[in-house]
Protein backbone atom coordinates (compact mmCIF):
# COMPACT_ATOMS: atom_id res chain seq x y z
CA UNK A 1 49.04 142.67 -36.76
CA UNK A 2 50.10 145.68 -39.10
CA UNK A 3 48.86 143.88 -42.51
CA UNK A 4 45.72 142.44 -43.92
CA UNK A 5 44.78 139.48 -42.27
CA UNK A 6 42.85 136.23 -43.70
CA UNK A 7 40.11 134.68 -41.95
CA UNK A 8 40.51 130.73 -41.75
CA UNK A 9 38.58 127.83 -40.40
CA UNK A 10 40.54 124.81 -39.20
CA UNK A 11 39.25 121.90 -41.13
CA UNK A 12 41.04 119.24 -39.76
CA UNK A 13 43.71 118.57 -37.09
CA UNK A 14 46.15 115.36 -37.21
CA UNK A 15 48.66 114.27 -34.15
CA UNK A 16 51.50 113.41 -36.71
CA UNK A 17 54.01 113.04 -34.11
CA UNK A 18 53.70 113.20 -30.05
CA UNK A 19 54.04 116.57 -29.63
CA UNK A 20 53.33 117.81 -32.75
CA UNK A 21 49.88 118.16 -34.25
CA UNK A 22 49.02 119.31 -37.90
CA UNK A 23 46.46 122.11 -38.53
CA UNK A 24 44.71 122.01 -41.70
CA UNK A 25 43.74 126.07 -42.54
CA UNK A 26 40.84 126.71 -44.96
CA UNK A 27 40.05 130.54 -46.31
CA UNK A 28 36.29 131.25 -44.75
CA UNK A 29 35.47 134.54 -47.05
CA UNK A 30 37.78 134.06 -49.92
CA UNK A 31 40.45 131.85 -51.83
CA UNK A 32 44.04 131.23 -49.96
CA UNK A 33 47.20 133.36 -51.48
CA UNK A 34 49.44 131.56 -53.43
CA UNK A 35 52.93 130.57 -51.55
CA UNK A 36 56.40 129.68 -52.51
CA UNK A 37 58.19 127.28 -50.43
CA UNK A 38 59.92 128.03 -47.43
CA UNK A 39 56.62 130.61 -46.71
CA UNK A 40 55.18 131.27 -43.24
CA UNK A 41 52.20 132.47 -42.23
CA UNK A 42 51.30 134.43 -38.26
CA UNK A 43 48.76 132.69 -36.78
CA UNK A 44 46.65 134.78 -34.38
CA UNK A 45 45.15 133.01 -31.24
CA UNK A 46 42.61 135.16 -29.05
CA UNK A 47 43.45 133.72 -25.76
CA UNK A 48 43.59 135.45 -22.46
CA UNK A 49 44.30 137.68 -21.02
CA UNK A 50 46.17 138.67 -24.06
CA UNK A 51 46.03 136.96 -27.66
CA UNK A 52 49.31 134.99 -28.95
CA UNK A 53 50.86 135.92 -32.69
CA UNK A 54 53.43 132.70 -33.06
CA UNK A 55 55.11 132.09 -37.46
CA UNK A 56 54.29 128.71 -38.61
CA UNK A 57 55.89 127.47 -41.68
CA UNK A 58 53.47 126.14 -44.53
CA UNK A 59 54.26 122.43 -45.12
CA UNK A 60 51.50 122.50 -48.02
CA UNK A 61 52.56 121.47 -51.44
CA UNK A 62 52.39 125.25 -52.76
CA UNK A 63 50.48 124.49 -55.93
CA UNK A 64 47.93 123.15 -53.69
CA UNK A 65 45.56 126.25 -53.35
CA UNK A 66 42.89 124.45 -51.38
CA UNK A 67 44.44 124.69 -48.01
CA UNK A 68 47.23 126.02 -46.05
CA UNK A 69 48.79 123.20 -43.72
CA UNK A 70 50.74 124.22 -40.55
CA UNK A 71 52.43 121.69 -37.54
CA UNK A 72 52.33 123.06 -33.86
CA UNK A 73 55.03 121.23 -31.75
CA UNK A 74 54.00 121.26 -28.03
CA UNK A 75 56.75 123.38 -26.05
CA UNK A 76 57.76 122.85 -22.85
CA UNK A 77 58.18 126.37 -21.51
CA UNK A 78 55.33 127.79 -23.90
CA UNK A 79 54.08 131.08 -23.59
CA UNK A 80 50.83 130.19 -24.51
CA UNK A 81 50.89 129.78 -28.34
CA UNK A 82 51.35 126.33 -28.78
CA UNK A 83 49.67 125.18 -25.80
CA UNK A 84 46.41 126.97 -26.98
CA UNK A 85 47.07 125.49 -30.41
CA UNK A 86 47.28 121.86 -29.18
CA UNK A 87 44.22 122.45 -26.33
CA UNK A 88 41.99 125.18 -27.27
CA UNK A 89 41.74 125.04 -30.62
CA UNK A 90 38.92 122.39 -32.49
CA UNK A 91 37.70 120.81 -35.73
CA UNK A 92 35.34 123.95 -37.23
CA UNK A 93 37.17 127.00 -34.92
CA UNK A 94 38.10 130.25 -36.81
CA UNK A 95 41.30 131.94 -36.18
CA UNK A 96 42.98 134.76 -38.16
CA UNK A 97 46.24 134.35 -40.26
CA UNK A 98 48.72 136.29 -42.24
CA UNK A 99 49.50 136.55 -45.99
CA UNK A 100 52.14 134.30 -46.55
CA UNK A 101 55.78 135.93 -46.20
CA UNK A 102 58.88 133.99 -47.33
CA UNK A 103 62.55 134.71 -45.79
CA UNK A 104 64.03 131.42 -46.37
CA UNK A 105 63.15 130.20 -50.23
CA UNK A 106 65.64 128.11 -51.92
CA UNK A 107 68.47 129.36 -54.05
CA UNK A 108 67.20 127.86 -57.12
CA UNK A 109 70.83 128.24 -58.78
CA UNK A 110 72.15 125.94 -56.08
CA UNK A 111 74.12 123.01 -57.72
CA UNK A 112 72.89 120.65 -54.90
CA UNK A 113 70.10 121.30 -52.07
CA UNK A 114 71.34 120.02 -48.43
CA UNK A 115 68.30 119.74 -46.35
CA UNK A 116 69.43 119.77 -42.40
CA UNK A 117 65.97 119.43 -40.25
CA UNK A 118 65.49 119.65 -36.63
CA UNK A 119 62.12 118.53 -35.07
CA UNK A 120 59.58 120.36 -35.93
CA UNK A 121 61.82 122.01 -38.40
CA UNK A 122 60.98 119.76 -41.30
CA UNK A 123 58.35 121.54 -41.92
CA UNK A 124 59.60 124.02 -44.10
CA UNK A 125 61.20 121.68 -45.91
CA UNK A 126 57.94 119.53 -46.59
CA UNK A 127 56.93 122.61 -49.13
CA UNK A 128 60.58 122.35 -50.33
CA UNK A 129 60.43 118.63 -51.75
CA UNK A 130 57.51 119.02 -54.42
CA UNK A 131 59.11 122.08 -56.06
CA UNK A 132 62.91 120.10 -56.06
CA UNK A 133 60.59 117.27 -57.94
CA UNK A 134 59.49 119.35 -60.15
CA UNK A 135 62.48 121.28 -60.91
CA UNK A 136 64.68 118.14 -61.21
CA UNK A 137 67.09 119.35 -58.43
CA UNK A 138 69.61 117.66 -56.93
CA UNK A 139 69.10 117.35 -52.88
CA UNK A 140 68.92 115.10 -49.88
CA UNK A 141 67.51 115.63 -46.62
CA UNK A 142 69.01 115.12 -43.30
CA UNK A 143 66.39 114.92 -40.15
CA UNK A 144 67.49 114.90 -36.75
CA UNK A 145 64.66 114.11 -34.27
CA UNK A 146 63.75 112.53 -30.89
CA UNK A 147 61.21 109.76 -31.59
CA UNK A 148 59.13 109.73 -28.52
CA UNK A 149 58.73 113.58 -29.77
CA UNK A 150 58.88 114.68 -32.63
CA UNK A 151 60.11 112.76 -36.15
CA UNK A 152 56.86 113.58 -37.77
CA UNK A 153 56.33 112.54 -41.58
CA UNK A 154 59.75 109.99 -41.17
CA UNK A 155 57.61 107.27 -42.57
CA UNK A 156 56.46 109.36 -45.66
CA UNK A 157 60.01 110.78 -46.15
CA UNK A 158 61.77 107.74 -46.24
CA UNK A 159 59.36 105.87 -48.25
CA UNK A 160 59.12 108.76 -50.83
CA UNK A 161 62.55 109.99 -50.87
CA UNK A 162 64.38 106.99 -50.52
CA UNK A 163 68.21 107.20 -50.59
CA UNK A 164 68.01 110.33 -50.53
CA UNK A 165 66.09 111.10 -46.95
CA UNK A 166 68.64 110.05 -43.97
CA UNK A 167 67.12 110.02 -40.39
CA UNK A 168 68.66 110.76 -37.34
CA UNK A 169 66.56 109.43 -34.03
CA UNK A 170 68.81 110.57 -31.42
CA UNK A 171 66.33 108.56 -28.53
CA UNK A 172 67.30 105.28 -30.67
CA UNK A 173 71.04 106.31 -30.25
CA UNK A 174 71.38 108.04 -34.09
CA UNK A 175 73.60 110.81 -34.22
CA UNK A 176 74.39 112.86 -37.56
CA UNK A 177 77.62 113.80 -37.92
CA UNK A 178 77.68 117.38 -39.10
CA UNK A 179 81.88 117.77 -40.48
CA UNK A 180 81.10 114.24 -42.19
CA UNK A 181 77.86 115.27 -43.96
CA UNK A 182 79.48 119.02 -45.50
CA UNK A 183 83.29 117.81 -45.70
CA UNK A 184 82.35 115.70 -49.35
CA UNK A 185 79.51 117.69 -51.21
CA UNK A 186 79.61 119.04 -54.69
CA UNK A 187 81.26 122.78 -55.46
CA UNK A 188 78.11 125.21 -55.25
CA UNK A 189 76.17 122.83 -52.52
CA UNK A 190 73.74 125.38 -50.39
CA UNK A 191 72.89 124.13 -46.95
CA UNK A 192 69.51 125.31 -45.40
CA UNK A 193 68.83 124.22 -41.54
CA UNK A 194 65.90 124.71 -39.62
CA UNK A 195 65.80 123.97 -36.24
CA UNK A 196 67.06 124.60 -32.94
CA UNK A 197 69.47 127.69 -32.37
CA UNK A 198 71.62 124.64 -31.62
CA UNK A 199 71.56 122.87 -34.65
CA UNK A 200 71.81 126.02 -36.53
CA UNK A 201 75.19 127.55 -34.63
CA UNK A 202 76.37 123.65 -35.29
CA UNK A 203 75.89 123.90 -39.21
CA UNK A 204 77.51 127.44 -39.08
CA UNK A 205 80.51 126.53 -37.21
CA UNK A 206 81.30 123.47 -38.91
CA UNK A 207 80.70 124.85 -42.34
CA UNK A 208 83.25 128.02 -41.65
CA UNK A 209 85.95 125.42 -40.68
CA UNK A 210 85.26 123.10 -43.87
CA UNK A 211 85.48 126.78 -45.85
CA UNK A 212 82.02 127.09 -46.86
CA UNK A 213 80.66 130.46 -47.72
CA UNK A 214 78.52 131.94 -45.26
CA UNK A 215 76.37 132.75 -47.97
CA UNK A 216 75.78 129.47 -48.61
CA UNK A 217 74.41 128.63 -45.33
CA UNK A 218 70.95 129.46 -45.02
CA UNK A 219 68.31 128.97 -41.81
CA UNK A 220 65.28 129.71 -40.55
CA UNK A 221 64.36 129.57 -36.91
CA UNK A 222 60.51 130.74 -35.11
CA UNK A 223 62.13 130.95 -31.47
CA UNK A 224 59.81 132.53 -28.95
CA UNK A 225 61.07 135.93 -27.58
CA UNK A 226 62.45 134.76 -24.46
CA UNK A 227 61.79 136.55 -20.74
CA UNK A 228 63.72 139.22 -19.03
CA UNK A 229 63.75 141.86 -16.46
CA UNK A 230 60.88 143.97 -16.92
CA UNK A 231 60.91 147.78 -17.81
CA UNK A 232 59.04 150.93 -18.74
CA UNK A 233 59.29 152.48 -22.36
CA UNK A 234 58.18 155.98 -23.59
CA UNK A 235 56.90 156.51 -27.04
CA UNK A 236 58.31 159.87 -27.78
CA UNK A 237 55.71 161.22 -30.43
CA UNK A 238 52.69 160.68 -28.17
CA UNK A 239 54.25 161.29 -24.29
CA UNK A 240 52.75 157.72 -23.53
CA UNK A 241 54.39 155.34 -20.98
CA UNK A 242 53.93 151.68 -21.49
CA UNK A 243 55.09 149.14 -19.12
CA UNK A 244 56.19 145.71 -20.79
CA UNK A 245 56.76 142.46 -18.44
CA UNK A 246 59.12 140.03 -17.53
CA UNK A 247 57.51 137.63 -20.28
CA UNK A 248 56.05 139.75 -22.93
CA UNK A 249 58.01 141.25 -25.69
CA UNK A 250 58.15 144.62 -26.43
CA UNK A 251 56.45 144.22 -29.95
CA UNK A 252 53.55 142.53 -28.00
CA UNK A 253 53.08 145.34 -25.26
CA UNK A 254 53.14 147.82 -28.42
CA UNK A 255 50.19 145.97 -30.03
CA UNK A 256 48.54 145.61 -27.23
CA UNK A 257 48.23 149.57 -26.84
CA UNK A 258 47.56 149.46 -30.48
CA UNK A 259 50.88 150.92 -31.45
CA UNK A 260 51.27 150.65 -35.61
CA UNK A 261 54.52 148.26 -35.67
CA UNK A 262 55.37 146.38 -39.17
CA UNK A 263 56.16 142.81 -38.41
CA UNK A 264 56.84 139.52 -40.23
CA UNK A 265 58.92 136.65 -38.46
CA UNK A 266 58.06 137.68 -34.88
CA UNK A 267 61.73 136.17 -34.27
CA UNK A 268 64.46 138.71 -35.26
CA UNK A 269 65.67 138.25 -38.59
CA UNK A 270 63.38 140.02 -41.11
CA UNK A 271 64.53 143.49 -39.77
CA UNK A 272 60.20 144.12 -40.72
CA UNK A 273 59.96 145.94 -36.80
CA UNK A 274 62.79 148.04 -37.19
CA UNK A 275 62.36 150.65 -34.32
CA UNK A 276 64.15 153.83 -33.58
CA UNK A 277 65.36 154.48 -30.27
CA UNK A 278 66.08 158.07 -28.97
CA UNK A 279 67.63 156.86 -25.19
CA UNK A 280 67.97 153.97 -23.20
CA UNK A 281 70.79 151.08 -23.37
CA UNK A 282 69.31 147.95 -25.23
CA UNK A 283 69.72 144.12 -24.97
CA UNK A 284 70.14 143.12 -28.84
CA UNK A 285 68.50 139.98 -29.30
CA UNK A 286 68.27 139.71 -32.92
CA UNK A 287 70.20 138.67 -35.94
CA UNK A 288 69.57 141.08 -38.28
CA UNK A 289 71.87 144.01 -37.01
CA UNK A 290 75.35 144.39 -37.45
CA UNK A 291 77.58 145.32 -34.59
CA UNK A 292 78.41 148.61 -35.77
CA UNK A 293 74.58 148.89 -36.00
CA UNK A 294 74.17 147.53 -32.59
CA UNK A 295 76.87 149.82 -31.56
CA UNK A 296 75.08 153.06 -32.07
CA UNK A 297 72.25 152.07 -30.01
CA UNK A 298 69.95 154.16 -32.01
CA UNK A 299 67.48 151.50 -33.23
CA UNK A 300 66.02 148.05 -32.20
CA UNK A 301 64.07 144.59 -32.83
CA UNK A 302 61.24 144.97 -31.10
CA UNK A 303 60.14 141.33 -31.26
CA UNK A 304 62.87 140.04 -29.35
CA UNK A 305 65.15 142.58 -27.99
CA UNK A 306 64.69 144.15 -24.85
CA UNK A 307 65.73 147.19 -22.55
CA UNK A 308 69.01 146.44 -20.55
CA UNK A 309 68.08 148.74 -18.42
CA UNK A 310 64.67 149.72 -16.65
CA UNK A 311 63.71 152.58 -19.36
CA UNK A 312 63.55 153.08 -22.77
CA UNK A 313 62.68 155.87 -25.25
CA UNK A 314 61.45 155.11 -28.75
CA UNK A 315 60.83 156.96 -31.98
CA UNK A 316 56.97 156.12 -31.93
């Protein structure tokens, strides 16, 4: 990681859905940072043979300064991050976190607050609620899940939110229509999604047709960098040659030879790891470039973009 980091002892641990287990994060040498809601943290994992960096959004109530609160869903395909999460790490452990960094806060201005949740994307949205309490907004919150899991916190939702929590358990047969849910909401409604790419393009789509604003559509999504051929890169400055593989990212091969890269999200939409490239054709995998930007070829997210060929040069 290029920032200060926070040492943190896991205090508790709580299987609040199948697949998903809750950490509970206390500060070991000083007191936790403040947070707004929608904030992430990086958790650092020291497994081998390399350690994992994976974003977790804080589901803490972010006036609560005791502890931060994250949820780990078990992936299928993991890389390693969750899976050391939900089997490595114990009651009492120590593991190393970032500050908190927010890129998906609500627009407080909003006239109504749309919550769309996928999985273990409610958990944003669980720092969201106490700050719409206390700010008297107007919102509702729409959770899609697969009850034998994820659907984590349903029970507390619904019993705290009331009418205004609506729960979609698509392994009982519920389905949430997306055109029905944005075709009748109030001028100056904001939607906010996080969740699957899937759920997120769905929003988007369906929210251009109805004539929605893009910039009123607003989501957050920690996908893993996913695998691709594998290829050598230069690092211009030095003359060193680094080799990244089919399943490592070229962000982590760069910290792993202890190459200074600023990073935030880990997932391509921050822009933080903005990385020049002198030669080499690139696969864009982010969605924080433009096409024109993409176009030129002469600079790259390193976190999930890759070489489309077997060589690259970089600015480093």
């Amino acid at each position: 990681m290029s920032i200060d980091k926070i040492r943190v002892q896991v205090t508790g641990i709580e299987q609040v859905a199948p697949l998903i287990r809750e950490f509970q994060l206390k500060a070991v040498d000083a007191e936790l940072m403040p947070f707004s809601p929608g904030s992430h943290v990086v958790v650092e994992m020291p497994d081998t043979p390399r350690p994992h960096r994976n974003a977790y959004s804080l589901l803490s109530d972010p006036r609560d300064g005791g502890c931060y609160r994250i949820a780990v869903r078990l992936q299928e395909h993991s890389r390693g991050g969750s899976r050391y999460m939900h089997e490595q790490v114990k009651v009492g452990d120590e593991l190393w976190i970032t500050p908190p960094a927010n890129l998906f806060s609500p627009l407080w201005q909003a006239s109504k607050h749309i919550l769309i949740a996928g999985g273990v994307g409610i958990t944003p949205f669980m720092s969201y609620l106490p700050e719409l309490e206390r700010e008297g907004a107007h919102y509702e919150l729409h959770y899609l899940y697969r009850g034998k899991q994820t659907g984590a916190y349903r029970e507390q939702l619904q019993q705290s939110l009331g009418e205004r929590c609506f729960l979609y358990d698509a392994d009982a047969g519920a389905r949430c229509d997306l055109r029905e849910l944005l075709s009748d909401q109030p001028r100056g409604s904001h939607a906010y999604i996080c969740g699957p790419q899937s759920l997120i393009a769905g929003v988007q789509e369906v929210a251009a047709e109805l004539g929605w604003p893009a910039s009123y559509i607003h989501f957050e999504a920690f996908a893993a960098p996913q695998p691709g051929n594998p290829f050598e890169v230069e690092l211009s400055r030095s003359g060193r040659t680094l080799k990244v593989a089919a399943d490592t990212s070229l962000l982590e091969a760069l910290e792993e030879a202890d190459v200074p890269v600023t990073s935030l999200c880990r997932g391509g939409v921050c822009g933080q790891c903005l990385t020049p490239v002198v030669s080499g054709d690139i696969e864009h995998r982010d969605e924080f470039l433009t096409a024109a930007e993409r176009e030129k070829g002469n600079c790259m997210m390193p976190c999930v973009s890759r070489a489309a060929g077997k060589r690259l040069v970089l600015d480093l």
